[in-house]
PDB file of N, CA and C in Angstrom:
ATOM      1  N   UNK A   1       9.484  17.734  12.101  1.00  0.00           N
ATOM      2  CA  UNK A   1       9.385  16.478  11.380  1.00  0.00           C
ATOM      3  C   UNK A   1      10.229  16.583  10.112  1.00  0.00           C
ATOM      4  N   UNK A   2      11.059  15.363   9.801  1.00  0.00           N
ATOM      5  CA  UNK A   2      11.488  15.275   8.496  1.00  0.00           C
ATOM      6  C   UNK A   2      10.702  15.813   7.377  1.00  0.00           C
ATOM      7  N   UNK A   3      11.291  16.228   6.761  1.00  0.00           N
ATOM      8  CA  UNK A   3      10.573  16.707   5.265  1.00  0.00           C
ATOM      9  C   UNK A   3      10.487  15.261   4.351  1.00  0.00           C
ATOM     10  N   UNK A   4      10.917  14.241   4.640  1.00  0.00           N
ATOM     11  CA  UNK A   4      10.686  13.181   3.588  1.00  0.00           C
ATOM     12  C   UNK A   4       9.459  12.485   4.837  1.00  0.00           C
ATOM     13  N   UNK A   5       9.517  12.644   5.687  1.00  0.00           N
ATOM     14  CA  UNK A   5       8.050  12.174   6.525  1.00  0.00           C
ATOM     15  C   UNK A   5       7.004  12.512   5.799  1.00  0.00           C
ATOM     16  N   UNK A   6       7.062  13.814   5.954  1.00  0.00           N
ATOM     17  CA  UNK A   6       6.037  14.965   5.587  1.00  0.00           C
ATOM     18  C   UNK A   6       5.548  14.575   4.100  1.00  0.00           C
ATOM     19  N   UNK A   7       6.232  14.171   3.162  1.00  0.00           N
ATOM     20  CA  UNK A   7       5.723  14.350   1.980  1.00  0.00           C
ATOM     21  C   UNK A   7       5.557  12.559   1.667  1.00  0.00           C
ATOM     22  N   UNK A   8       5.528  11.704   2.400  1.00  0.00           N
ATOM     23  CA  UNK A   8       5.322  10.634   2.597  1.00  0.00           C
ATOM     24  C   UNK A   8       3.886  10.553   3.746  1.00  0.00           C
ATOM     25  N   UNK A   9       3.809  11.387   4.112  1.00  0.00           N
ATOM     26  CA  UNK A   9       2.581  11.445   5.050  1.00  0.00           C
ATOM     27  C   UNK A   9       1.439  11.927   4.182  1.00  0.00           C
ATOM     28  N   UNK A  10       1.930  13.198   2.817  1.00  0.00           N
ATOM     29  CA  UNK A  10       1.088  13.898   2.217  1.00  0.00           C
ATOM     30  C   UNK A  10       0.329  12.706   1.258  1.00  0.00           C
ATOM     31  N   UNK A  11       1.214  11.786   1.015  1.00  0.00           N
ATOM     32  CA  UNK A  11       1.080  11.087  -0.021  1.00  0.00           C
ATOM     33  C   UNK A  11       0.571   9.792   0.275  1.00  0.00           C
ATOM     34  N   UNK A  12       0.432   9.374   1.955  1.00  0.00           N
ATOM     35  CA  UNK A  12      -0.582   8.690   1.877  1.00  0.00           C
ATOM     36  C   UNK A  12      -2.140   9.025   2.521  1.00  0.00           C
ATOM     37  N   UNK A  13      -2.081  10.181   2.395  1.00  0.00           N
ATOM     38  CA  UNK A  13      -3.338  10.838   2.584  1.00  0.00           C
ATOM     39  C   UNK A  13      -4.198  11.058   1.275  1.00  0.00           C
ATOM     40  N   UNK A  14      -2.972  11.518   0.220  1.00  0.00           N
ATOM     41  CA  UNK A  14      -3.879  11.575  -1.072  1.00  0.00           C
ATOM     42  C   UNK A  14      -4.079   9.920  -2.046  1.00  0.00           C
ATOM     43  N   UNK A  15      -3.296   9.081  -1.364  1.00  0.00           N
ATOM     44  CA  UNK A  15      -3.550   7.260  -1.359  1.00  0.00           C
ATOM     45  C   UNK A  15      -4.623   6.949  -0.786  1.00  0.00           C
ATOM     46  N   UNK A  16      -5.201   8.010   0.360  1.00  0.00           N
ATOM     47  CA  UNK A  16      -6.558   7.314   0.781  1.00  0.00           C
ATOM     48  C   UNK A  16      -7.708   8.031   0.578  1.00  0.00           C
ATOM     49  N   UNK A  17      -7.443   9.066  -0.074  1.00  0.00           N
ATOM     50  CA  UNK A  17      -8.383   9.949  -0.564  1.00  0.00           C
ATOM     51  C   UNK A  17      -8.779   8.888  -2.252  1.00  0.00           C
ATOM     52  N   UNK A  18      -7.806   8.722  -2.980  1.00  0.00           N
ATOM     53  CA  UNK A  18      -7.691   8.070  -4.268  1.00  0.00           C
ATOM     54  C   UNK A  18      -8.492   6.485  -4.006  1.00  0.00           C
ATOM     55  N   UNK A  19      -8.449   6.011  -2.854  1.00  0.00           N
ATOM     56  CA  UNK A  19      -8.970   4.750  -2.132  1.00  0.00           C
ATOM     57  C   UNK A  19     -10.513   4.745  -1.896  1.00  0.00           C
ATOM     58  N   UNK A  20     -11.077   6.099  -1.498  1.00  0.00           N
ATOM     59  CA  UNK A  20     -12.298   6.374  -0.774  1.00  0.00           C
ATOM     60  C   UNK A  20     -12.699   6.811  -2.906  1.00  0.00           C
ATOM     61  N   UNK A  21     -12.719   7.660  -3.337  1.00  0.00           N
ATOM     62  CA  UNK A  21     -13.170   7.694  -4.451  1.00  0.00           C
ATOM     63  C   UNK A  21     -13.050   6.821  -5.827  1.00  0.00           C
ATOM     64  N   UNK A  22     -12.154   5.702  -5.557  1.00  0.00           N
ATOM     65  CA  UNK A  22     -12.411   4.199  -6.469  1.00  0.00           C
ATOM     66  C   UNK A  22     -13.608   3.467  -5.140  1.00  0.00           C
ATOM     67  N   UNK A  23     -13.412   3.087  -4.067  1.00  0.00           N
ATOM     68  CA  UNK A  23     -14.572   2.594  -3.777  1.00  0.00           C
ATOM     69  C   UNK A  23     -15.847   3.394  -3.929  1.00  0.00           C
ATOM     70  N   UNK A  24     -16.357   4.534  -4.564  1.00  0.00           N
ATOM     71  CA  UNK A  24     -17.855   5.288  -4.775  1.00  0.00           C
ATOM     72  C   UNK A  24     -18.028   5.423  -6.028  1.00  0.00           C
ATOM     73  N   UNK A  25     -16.842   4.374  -6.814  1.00  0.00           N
ATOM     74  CA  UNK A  25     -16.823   4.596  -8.685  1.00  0.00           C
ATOM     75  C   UNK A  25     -17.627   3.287  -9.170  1.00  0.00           C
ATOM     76  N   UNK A  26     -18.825   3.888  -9.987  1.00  0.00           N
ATOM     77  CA  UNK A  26     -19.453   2.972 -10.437  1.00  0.00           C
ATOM     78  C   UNK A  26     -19.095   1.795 -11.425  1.00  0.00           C
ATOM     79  N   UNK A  27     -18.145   1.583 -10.961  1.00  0.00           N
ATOM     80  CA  UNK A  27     -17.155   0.356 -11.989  1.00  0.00           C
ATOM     81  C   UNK A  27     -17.599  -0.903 -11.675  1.00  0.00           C
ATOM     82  N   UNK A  28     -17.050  -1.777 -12.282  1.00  0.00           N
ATOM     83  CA  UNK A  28     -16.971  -3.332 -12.339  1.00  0.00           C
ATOM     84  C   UNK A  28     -16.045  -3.741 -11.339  1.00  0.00           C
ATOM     85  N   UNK A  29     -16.792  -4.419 -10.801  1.00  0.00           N
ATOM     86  CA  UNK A  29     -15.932  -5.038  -9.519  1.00  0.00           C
ATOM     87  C   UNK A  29     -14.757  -5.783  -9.719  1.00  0.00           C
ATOM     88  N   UNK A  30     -14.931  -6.341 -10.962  1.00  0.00           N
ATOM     89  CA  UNK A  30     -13.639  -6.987 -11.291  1.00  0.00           C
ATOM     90  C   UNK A  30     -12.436  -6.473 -11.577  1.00  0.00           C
ATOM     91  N   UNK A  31     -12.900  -5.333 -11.828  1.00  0.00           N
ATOM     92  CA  UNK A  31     -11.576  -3.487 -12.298  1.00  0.00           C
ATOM     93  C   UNK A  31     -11.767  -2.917 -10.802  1.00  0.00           C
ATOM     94  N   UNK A  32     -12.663  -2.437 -10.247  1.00  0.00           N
ATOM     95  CA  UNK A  32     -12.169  -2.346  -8.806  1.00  0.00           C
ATOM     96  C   UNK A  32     -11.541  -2.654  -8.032  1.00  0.00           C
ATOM     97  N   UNK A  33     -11.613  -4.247  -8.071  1.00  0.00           N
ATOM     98  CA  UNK A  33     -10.453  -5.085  -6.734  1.00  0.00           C
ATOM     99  C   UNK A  33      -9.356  -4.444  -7.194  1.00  0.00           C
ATOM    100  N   UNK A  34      -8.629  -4.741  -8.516  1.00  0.00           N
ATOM    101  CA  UNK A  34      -7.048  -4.624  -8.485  1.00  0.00           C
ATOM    102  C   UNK A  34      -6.907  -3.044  -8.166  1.00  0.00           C
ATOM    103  N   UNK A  35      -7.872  -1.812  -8.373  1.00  0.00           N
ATOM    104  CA  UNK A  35      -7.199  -0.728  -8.048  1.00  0.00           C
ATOM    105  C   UNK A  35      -7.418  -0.875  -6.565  1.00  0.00           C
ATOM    106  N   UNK A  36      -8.352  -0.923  -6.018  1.00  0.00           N
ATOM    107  CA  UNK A  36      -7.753  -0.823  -4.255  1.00  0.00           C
ATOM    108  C   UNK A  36      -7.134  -1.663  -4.439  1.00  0.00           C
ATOM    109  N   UNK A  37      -6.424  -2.772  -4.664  1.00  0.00           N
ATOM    110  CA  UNK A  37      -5.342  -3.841  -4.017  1.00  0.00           C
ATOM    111  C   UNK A  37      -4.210  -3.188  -4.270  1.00  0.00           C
ATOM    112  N   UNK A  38      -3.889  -2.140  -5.171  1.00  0.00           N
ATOM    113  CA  UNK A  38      -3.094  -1.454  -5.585  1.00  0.00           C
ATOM    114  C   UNK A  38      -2.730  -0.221  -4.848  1.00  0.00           C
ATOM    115  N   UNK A  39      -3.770   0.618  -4.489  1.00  0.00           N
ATOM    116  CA  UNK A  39      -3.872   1.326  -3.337  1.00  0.00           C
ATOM    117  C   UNK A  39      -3.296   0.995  -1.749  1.00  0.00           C
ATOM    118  N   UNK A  40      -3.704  -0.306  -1.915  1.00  0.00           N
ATOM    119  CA  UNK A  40      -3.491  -0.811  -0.346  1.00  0.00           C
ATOM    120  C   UNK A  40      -2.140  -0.941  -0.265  1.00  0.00           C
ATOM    121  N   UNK A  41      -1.879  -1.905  -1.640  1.00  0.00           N
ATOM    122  CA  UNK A  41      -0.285  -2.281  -1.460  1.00  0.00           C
ATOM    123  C   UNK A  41       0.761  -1.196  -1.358  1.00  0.00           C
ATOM    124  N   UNK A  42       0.237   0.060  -2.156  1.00  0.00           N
ATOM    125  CA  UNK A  42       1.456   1.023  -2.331  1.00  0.00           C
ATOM    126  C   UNK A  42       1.287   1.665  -0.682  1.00  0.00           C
ATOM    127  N   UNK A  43       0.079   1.881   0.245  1.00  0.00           N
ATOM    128  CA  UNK A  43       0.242   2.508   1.509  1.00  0.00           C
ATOM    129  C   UNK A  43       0.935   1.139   2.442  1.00  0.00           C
ATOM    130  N   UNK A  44       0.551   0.196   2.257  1.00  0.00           N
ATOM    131  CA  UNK A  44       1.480  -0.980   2.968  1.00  0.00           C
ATOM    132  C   UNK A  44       2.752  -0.553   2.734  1.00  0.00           C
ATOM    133  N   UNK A  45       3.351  -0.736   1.574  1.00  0.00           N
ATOM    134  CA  UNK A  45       5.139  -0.643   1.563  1.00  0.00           C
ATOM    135  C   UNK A  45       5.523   1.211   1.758  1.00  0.00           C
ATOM    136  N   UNK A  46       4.434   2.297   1.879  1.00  0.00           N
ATOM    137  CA  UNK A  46       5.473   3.169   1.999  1.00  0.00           C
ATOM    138  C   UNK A  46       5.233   3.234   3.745  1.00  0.00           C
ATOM    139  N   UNK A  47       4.233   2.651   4.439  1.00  0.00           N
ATOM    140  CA  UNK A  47       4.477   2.684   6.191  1.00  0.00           C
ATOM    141  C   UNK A  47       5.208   1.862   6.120  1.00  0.00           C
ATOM    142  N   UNK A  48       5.210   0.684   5.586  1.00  0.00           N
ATOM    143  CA  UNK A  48       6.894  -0.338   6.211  1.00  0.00           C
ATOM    144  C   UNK A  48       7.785   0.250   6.043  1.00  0.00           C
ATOM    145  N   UNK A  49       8.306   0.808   4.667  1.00  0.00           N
ATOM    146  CA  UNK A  49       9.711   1.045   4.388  1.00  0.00           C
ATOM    147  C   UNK A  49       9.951   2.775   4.904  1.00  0.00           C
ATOM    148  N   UNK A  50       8.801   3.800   5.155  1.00  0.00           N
ATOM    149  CA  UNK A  50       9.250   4.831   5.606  1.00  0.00           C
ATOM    150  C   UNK A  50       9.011   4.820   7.512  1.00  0.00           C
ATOM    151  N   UNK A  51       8.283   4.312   7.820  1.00  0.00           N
ATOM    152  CA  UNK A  51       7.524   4.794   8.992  1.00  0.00           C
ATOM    153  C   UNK A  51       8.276   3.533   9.661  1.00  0.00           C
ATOM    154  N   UNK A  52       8.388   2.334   9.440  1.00  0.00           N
ATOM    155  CA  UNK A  52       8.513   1.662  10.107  1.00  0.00           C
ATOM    156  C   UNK A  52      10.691   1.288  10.109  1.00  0.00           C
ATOM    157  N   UNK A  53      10.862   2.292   8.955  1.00  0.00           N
ATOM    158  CA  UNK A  53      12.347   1.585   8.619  1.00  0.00           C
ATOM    159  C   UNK A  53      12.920   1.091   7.688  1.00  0.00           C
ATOM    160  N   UNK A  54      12.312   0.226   7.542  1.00  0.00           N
ATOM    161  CA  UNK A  54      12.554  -1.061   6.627  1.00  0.00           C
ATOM    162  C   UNK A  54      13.648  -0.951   5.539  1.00  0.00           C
ATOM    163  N   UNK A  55      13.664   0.542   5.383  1.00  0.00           N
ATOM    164  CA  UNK A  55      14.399   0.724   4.192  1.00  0.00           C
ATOM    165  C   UNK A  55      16.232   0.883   4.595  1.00  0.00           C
ATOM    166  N   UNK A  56      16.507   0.628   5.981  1.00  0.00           N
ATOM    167  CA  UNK A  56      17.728   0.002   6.485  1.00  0.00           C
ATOM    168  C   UNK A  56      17.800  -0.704   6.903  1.00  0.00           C
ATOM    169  N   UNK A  57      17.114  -1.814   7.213  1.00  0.00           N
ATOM    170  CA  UNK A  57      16.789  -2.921   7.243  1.00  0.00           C
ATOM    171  C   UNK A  57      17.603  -3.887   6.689  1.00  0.00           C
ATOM    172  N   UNK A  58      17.900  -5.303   6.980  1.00  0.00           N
ATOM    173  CA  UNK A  58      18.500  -6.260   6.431  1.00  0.00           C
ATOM    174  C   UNK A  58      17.226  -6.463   5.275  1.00  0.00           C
ATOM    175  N   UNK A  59      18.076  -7.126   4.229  1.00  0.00           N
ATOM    176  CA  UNK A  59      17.250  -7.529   2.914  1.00  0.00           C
ATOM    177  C   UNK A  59      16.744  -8.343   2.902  1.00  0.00           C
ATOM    178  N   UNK A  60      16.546  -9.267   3.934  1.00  0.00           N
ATOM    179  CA  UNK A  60      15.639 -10.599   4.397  1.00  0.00           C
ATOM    180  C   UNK A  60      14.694 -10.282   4.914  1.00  0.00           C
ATOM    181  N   UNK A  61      14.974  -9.436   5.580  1.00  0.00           N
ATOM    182  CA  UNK A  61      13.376  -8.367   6.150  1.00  0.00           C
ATOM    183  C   UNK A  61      12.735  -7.905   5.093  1.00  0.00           C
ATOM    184  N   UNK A  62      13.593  -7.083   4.292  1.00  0.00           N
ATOM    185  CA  UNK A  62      12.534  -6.486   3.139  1.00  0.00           C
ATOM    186  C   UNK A  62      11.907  -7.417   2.420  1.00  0.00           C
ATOM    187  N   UNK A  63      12.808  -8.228   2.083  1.00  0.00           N
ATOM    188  CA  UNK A  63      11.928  -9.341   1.287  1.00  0.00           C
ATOM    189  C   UNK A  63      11.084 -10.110   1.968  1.00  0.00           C
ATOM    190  N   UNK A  64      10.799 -10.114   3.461  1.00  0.00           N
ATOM    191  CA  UNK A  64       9.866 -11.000   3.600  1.00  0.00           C
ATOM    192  C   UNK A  64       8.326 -10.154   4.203  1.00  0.00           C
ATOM    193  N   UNK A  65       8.627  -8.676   4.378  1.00  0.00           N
ATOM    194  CA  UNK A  65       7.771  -7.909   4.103  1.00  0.00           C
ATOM    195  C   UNK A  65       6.628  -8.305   2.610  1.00  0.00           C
ATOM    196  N   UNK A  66       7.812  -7.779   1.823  1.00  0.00           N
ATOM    197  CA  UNK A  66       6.964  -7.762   0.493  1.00  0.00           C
ATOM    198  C   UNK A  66       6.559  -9.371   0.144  1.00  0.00           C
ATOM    199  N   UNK A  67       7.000 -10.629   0.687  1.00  0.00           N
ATOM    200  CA  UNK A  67       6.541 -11.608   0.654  1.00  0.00           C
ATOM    201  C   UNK A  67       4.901 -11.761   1.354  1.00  0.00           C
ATOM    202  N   UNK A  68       5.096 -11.080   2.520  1.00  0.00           N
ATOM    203  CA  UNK A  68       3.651 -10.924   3.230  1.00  0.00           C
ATOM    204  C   UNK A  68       2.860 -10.311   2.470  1.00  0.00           C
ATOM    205  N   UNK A  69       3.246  -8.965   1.653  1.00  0.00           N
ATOM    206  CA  UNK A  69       2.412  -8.225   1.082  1.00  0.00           C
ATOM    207  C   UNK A  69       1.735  -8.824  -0.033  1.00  0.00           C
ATOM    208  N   UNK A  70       2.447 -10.188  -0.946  1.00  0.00           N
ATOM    209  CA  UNK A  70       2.197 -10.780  -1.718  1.00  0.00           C
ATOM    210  C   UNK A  70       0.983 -12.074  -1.543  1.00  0.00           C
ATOM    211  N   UNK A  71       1.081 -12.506  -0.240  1.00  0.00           N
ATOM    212  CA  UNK A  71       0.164 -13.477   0.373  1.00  0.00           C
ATOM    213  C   UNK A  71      -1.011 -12.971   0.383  1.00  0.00           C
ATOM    214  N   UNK A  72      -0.775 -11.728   1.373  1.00  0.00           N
ATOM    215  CA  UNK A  72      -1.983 -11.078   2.158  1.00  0.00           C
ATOM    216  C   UNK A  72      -3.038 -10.587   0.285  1.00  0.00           C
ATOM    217  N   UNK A  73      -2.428  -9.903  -0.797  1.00  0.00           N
ATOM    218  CA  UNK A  73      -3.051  -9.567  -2.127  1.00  0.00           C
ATOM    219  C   UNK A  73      -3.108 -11.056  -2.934  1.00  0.00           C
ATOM    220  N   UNK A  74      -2.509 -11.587  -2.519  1.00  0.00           N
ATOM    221  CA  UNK A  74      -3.608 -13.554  -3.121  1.00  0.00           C
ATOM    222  C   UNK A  74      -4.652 -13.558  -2.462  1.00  0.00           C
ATOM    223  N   UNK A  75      -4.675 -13.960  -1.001  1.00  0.00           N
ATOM    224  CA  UNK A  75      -5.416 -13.963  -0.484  1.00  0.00           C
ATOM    225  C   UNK A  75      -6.546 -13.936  -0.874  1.00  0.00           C
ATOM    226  N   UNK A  76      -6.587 -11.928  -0.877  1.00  0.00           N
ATOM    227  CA  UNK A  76      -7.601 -11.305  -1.205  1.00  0.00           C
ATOM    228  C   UNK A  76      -8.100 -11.203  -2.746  1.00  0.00           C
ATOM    229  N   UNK A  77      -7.101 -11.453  -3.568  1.00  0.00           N
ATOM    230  CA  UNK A  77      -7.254 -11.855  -5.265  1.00  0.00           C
ATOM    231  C   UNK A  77      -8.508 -12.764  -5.512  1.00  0.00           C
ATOM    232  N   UNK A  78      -7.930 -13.530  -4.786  1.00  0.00           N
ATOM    233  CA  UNK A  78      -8.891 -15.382  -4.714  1.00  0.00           C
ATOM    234  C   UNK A  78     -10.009 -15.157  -4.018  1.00  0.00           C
ATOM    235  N   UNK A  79     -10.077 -14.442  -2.849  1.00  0.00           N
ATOM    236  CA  UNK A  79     -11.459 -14.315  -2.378  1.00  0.00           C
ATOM    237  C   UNK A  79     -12.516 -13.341  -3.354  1.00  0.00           C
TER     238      UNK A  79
END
């Protein structure tokens, strides 16, 4: 395996480790949402742009990636 896999794989393992211990933190929910939404978003764009490509990709793609990524965190903002 690539070595930039690998340390993109390491790193969203310790993204969901960092994910699982803000959801068991006795915080305010209102400071909670944005760190998982933050969490989520950074493992969203590094599987699109490493795992999936994206990052040779035409720039209409990328941008309409991160356009989705922007909907999908309203979405969930507002709910």
């Amino acid at each position: 395996m690539n070595k930039t896999l690998t340390w993109t794989f390491g790193l969203l393992a310790l993204l969901t480790l960092a994910a699982l211990l803000v959801s068991n933190l006795a915080i305010e929910p209102s400071t909670k949402k944005p760190l998982m939404l933050l969490l989520f978003s950074s493992k969203f764009l590094l599987v699109a742009f490493q795992f999936m490509e994206l990052k040779k990709a035409h720039v209409a793609w990328r941008a309409a990636i991160v356009a989705v990524l922007a909907v999908i965190n309203g979405v969930i903002a507002v709910a």
